[in-house]
C-alpha atoms as a PDB file:
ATOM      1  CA  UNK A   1      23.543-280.026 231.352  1.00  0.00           C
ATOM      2  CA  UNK A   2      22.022-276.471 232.166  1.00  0.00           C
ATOM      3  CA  UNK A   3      23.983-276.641 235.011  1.00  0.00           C
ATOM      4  CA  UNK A   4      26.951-276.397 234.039  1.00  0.00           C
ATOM      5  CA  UNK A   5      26.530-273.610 232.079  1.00  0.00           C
ATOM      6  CA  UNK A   6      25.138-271.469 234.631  1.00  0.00           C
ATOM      7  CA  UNK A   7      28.337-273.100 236.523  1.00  0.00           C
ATOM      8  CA  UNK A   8      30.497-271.957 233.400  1.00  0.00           C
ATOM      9  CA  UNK A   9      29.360-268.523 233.594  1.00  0.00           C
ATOM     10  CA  UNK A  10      29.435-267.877 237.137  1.00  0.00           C
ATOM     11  CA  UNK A  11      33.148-269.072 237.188  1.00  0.00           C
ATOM     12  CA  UNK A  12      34.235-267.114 234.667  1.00  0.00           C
ATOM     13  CA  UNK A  13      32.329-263.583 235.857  1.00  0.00           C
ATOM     14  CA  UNK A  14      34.368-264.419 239.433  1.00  0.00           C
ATOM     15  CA  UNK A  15      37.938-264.688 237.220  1.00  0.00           C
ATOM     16  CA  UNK A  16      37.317-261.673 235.515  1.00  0.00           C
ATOM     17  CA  UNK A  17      36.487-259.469 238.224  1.00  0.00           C
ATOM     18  CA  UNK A  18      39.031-260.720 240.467  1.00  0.00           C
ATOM     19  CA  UNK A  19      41.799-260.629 237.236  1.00  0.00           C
ATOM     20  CA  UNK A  20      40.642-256.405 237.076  1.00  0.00           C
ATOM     21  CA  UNK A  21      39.510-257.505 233.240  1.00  0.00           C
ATOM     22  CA  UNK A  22      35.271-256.898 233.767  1.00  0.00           C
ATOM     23  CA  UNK A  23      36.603-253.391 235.217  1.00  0.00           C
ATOM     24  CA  UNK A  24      35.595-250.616 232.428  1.00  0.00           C
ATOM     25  CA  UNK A  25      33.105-252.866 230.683  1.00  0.00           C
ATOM     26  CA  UNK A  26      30.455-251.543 232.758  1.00  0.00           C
ATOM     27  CA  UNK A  27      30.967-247.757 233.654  1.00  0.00           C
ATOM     28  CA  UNK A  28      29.861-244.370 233.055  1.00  0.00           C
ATOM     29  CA  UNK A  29      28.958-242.582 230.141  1.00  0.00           C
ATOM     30  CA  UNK A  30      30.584-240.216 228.592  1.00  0.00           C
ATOM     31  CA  UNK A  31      30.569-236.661 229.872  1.00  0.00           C
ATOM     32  CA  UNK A  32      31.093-235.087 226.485  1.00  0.00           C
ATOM     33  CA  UNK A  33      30.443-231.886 227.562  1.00  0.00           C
ATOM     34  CA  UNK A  34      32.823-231.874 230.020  1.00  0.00           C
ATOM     35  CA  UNK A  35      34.849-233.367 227.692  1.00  0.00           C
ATOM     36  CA  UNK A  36      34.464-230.853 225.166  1.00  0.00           C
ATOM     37  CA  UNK A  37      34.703-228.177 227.410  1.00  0.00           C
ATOM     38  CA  UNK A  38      38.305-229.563 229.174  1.00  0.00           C
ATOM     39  CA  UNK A  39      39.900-230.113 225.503  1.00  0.00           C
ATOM     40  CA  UNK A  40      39.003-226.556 224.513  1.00  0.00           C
ATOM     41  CA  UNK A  41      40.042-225.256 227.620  1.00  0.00           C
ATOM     42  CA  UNK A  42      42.872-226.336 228.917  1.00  0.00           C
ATOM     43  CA  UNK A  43      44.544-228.602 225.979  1.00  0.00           C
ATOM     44  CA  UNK A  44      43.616-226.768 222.815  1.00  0.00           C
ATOM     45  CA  UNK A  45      44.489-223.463 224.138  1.00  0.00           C
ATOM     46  CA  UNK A  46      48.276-224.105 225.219  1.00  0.00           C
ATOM     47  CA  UNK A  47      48.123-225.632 221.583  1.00  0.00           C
ATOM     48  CA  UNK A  48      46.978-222.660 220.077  1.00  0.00           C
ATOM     49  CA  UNK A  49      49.446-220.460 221.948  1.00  0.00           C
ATOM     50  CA  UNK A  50      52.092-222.510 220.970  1.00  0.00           C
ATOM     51  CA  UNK A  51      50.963-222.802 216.803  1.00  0.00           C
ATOM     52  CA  UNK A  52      50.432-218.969 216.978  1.00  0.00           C
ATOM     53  CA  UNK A  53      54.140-218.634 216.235  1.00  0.00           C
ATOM     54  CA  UNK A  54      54.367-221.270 213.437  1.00  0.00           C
ATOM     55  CA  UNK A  55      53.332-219.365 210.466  1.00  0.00           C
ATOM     56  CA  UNK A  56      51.202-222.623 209.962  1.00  0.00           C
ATOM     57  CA  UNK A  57      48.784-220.298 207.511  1.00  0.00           C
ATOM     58  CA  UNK A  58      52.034-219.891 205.316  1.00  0.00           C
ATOM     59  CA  UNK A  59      53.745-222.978 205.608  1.00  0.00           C
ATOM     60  CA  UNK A  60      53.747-226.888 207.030  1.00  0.00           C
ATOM     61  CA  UNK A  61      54.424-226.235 210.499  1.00  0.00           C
ATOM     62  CA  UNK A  62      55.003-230.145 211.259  1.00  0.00           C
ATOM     63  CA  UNK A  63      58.872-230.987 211.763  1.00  0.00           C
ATOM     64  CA  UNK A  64      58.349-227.730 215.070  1.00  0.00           C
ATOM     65  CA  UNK A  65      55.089-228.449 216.069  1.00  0.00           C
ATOM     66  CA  UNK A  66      55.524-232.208 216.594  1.00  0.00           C
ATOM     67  CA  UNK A  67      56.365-231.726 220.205  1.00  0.00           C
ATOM     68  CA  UNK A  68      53.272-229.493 220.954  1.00  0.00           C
ATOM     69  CA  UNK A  69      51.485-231.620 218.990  1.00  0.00           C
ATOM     70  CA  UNK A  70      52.385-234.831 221.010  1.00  0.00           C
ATOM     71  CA  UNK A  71      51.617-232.378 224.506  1.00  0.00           C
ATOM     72  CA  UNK A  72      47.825-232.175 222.661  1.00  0.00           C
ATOM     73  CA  UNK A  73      47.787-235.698 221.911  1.00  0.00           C
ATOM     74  CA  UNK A  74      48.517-236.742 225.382  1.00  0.00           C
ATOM     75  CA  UNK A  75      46.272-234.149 227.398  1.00  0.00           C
ATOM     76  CA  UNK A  76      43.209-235.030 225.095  1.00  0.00           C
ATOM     77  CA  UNK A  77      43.773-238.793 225.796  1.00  0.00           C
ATOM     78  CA  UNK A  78      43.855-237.593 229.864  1.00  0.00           C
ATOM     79  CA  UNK A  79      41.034-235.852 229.352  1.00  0.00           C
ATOM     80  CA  UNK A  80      39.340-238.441 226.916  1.00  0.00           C
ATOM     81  CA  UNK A  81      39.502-241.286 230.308  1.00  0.00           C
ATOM     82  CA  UNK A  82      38.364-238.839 232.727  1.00  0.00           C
ATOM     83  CA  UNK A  83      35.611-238.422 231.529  1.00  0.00           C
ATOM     84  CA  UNK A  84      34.808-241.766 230.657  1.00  0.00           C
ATOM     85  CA  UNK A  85      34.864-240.676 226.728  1.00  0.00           C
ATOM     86  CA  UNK A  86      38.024-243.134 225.465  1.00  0.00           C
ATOM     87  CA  UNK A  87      36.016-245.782 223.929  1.00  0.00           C
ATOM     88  CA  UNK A  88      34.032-243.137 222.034  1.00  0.00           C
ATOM     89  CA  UNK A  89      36.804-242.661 219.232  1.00  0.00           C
ATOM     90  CA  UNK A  90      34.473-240.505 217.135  1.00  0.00           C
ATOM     91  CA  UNK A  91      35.117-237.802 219.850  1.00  0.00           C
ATOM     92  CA  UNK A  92      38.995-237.898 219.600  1.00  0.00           C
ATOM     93  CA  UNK A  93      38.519-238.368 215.682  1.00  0.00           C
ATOM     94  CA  UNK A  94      36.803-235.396 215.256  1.00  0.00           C
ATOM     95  CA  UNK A  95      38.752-233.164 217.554  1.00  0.00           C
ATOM     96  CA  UNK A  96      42.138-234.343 215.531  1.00  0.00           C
ATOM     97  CA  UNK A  97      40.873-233.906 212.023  1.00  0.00           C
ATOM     98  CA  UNK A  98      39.318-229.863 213.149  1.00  0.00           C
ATOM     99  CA  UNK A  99      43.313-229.384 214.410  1.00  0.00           C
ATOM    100  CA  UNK A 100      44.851-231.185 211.305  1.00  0.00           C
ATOM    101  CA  UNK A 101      42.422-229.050 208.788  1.00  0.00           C
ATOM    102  CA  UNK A 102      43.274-225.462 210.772  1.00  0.00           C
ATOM    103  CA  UNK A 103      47.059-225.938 211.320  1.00  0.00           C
ATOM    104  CA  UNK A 104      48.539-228.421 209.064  1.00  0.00           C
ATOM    105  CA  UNK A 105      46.538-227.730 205.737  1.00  0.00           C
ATOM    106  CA  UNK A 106      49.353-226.948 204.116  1.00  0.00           C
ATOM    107  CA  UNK A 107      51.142-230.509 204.922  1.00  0.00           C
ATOM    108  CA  UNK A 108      49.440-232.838 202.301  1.00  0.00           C
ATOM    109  CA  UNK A 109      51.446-231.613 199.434  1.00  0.00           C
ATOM    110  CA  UNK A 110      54.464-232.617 201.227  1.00  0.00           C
ATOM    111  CA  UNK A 111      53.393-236.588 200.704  1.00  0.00           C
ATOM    112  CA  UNK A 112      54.630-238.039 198.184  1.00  0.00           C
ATOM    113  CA  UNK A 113      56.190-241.899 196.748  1.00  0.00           C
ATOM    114  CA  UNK A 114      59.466-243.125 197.539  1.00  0.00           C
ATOM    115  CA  UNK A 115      61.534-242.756 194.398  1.00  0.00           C
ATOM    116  CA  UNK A 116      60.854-246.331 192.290  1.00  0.00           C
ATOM    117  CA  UNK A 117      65.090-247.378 193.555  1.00  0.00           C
ATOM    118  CA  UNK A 118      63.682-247.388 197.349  1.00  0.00           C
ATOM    119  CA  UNK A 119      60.495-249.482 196.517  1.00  0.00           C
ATOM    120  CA  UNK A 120      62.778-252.029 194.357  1.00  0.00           C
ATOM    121  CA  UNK A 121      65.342-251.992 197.650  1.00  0.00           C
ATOM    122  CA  UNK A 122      62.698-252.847 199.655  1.00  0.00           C
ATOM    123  CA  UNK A 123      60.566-255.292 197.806  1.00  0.00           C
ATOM    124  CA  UNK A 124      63.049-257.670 195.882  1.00  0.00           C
ATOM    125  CA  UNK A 125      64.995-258.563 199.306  1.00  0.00           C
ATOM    126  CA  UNK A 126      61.797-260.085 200.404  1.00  0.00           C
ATOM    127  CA  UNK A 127      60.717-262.099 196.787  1.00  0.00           C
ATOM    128  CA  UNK A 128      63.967-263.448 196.764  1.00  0.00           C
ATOM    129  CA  UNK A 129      63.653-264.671 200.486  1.00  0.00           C
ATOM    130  CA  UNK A 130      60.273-266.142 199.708  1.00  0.00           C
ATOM    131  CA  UNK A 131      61.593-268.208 196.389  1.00  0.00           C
ATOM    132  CA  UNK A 132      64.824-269.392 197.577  1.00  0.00           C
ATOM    133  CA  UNK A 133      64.188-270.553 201.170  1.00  0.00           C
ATOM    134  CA  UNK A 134      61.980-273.278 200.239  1.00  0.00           C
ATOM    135  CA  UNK A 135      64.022-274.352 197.695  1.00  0.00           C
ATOM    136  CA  UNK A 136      67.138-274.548 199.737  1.00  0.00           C
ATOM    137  CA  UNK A 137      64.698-276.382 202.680  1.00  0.00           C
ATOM    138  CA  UNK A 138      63.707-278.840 199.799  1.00  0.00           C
ATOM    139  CA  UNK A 139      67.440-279.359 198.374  1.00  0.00           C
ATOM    140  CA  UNK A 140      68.943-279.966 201.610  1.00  0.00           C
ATOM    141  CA  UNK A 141      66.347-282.500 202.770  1.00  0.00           C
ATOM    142  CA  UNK A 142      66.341-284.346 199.155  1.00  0.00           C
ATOM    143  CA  UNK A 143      70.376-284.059 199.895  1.00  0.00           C
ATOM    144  CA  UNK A 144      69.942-285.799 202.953  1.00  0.00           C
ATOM    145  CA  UNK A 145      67.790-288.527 201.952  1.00  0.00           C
ATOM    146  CA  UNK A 146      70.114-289.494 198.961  1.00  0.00           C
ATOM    147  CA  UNK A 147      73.220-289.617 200.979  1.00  0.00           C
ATOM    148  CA  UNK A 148      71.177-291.962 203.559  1.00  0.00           C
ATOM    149  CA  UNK A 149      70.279-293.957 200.513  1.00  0.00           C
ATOM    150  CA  UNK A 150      73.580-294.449 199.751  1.00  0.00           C
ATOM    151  CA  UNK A 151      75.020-295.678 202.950  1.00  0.00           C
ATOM    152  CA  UNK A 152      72.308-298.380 203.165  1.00  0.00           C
ATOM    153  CA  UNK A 153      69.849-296.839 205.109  1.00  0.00           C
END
């Protein structure tokens, strides 16, 4: 019985390195101080450059800087596999919530609820979906059964 699941084991170690799947599972550590030292660089100065012109300390930059924003997002994700640092989330985490404190501050009061129309709109389409269906399931199969009943069947 051991056998078989040394057998079991083996087998599936060959699938998943010849499917690519054990690749990553094993591999480096992170370099976080090249890490670090790449995002601060390279991807959080061009950011900087371009939020220098925002007038982010006066205002929510956010509806302008989205496109910047998603340039940052992208070269910290590049730099985040390079260096073997994309499974350590904390990393990226951190980085993003220093940016979003400096530059978009000024953004949270902009949050706010749907007016109470929009969240009836929303909600009701779906209660009514959930009560009705099964009752319309149950009526036409009952419907069904009672015209069989009356044709003798």
């Amino acid at each position: 019985m051991e056998s078989h699941g040394v057998m079991t084991v083996f087998l599936l170690s060959i699938i998943l390195i010849w499917t690519g799947l054990a690749e990553g599972r094993v591999g480096q550590p992170c370099d976080r101080h090249m890490f670090d030292s790449r995002v601060n660089s390279v991807c959080l100065q061009n950011f900087n450059k371009s939020m220098e012109t925002s007038g982010y300390q006066d205002r929510c930059p956010w509806p302008m800087a989205k496109g910047v924003y998603n340039v940052l997002k992208y070269c910290v994700d590049h730099w985040a596999i390079l260096t073997s640092c994309k499974g350590w989330e904390f990393l990226v985490d951190k980085f993003f919530l220093d940016v979003h404190q400096m530059y978009f501050s000024l953004c949270n009061s902009r949050i706010q609820d749907p007016p109470l129309t929009t969240l009836i709109m929303l909600i009701v389409p779906g209660i009514i979906a959930t009560l009705l269906v099964p009752a319309l399931c149950a009526h036409l199969t009952t419907q069904d059964t009672e015209r069989l009943g009356t044709l003798g069947f």
